[in-house]
Protein backbone atom coordinates (compact mmCIF):
# COMPACT_ATOMS: atom_id res chain seq x y z
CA UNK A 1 25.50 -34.93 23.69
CA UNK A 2 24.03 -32.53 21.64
CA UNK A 3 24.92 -29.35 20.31
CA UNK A 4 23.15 -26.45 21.97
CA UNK A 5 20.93 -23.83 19.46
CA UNK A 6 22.25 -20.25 19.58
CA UNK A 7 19.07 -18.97 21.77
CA UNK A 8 19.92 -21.97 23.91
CA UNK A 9 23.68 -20.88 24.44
CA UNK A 10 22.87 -17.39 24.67
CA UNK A 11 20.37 -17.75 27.78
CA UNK A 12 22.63 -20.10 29.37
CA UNK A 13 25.81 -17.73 29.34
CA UNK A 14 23.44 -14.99 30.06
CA UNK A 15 22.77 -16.77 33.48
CA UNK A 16 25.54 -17.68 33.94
CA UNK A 17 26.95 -13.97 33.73
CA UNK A 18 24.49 -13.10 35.92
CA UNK A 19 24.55 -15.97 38.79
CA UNK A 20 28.57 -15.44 39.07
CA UNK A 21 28.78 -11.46 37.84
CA UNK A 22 31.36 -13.28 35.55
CA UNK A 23 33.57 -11.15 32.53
CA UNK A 24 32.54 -11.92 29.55
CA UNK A 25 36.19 -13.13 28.89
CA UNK A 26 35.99 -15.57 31.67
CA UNK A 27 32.97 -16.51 30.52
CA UNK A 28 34.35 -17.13 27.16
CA UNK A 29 36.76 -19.63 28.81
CA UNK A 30 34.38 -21.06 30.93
CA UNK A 31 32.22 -22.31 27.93
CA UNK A 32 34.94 -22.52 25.51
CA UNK A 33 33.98 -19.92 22.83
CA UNK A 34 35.12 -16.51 21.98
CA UNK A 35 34.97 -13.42 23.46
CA UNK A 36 33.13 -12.01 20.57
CA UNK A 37 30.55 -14.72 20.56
CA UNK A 38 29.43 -14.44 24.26
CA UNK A 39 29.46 -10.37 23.35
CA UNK A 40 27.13 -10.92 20.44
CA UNK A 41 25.16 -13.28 22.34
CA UNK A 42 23.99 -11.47 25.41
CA UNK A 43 23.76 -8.39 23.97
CA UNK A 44 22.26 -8.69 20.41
CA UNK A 45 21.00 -11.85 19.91
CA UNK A 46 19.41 -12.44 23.73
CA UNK A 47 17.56 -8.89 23.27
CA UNK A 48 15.51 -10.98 20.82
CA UNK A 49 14.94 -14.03 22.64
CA UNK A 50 14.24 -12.50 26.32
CA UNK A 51 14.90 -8.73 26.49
CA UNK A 52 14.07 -8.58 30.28
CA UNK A 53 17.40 -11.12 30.49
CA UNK A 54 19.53 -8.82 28.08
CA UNK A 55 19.17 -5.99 30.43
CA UNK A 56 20.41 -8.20 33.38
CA UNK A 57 23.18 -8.84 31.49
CA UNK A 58 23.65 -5.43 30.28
CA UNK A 59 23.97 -4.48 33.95
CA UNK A 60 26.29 -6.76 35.15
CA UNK A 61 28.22 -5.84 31.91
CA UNK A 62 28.65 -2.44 32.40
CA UNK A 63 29.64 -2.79 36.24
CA UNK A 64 32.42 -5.01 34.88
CA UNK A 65 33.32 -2.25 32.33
CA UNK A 66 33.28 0.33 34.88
CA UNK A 67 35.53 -1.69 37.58
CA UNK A 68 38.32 -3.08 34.37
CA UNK A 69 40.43 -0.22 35.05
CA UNK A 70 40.99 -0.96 38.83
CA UNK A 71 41.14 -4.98 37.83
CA UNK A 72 43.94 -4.55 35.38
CA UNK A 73 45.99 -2.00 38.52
CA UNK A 74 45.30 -4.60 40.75
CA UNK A 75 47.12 -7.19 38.42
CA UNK A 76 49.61 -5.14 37.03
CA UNK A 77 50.51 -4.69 41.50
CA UNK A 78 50.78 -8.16 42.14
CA UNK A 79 52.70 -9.06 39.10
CA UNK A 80 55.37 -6.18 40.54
CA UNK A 81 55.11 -7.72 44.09
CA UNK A 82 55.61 -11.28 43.04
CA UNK A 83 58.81 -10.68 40.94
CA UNK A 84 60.38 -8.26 43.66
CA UNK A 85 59.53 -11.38 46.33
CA UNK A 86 61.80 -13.73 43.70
């Protein structure tokens, strides 16, 4: 198989990102690179390649940024509810 181009990898996290509203950490995971690389992707480099895509992204982005805080309380709950149910 070969190796995707950067403009290739780029629009296919972008929709990705945008068909499952993903993090860009999962995202990351998901397609096995790094958290910075999906960043730079979607937001600098895609703005080049298909700037109506980038602001999808962006979007989806900055509703994840805006809900992280309640993500990380709902974690940091069930972590405390699991250990007190050992």
């Amino acid at each position: 198989m070969r190796k995707l181009t950067i403009e290739e990898r780029a629009t296919r996290l972008a929709h990705y990102i945008i068909e499952t509203k993903d993090t860009v950490r999962s995202t990351a995971k998901k397609f096995g690179v790094s958290k910075s690389t999906v960043h730079k992707d979607v937001s600098d480099r895609l703005l080049k390649i298909n700037p109506i895509l980038a602001k999808e992204v962006r979007e989806i982005l900055d509703e994840n940024k805006a809900e992280r805080h309640i993500r990380g309380g709902m974690a940091t709950k069930l972590k405390y509810l699991r250990e007190k149910q050992l």
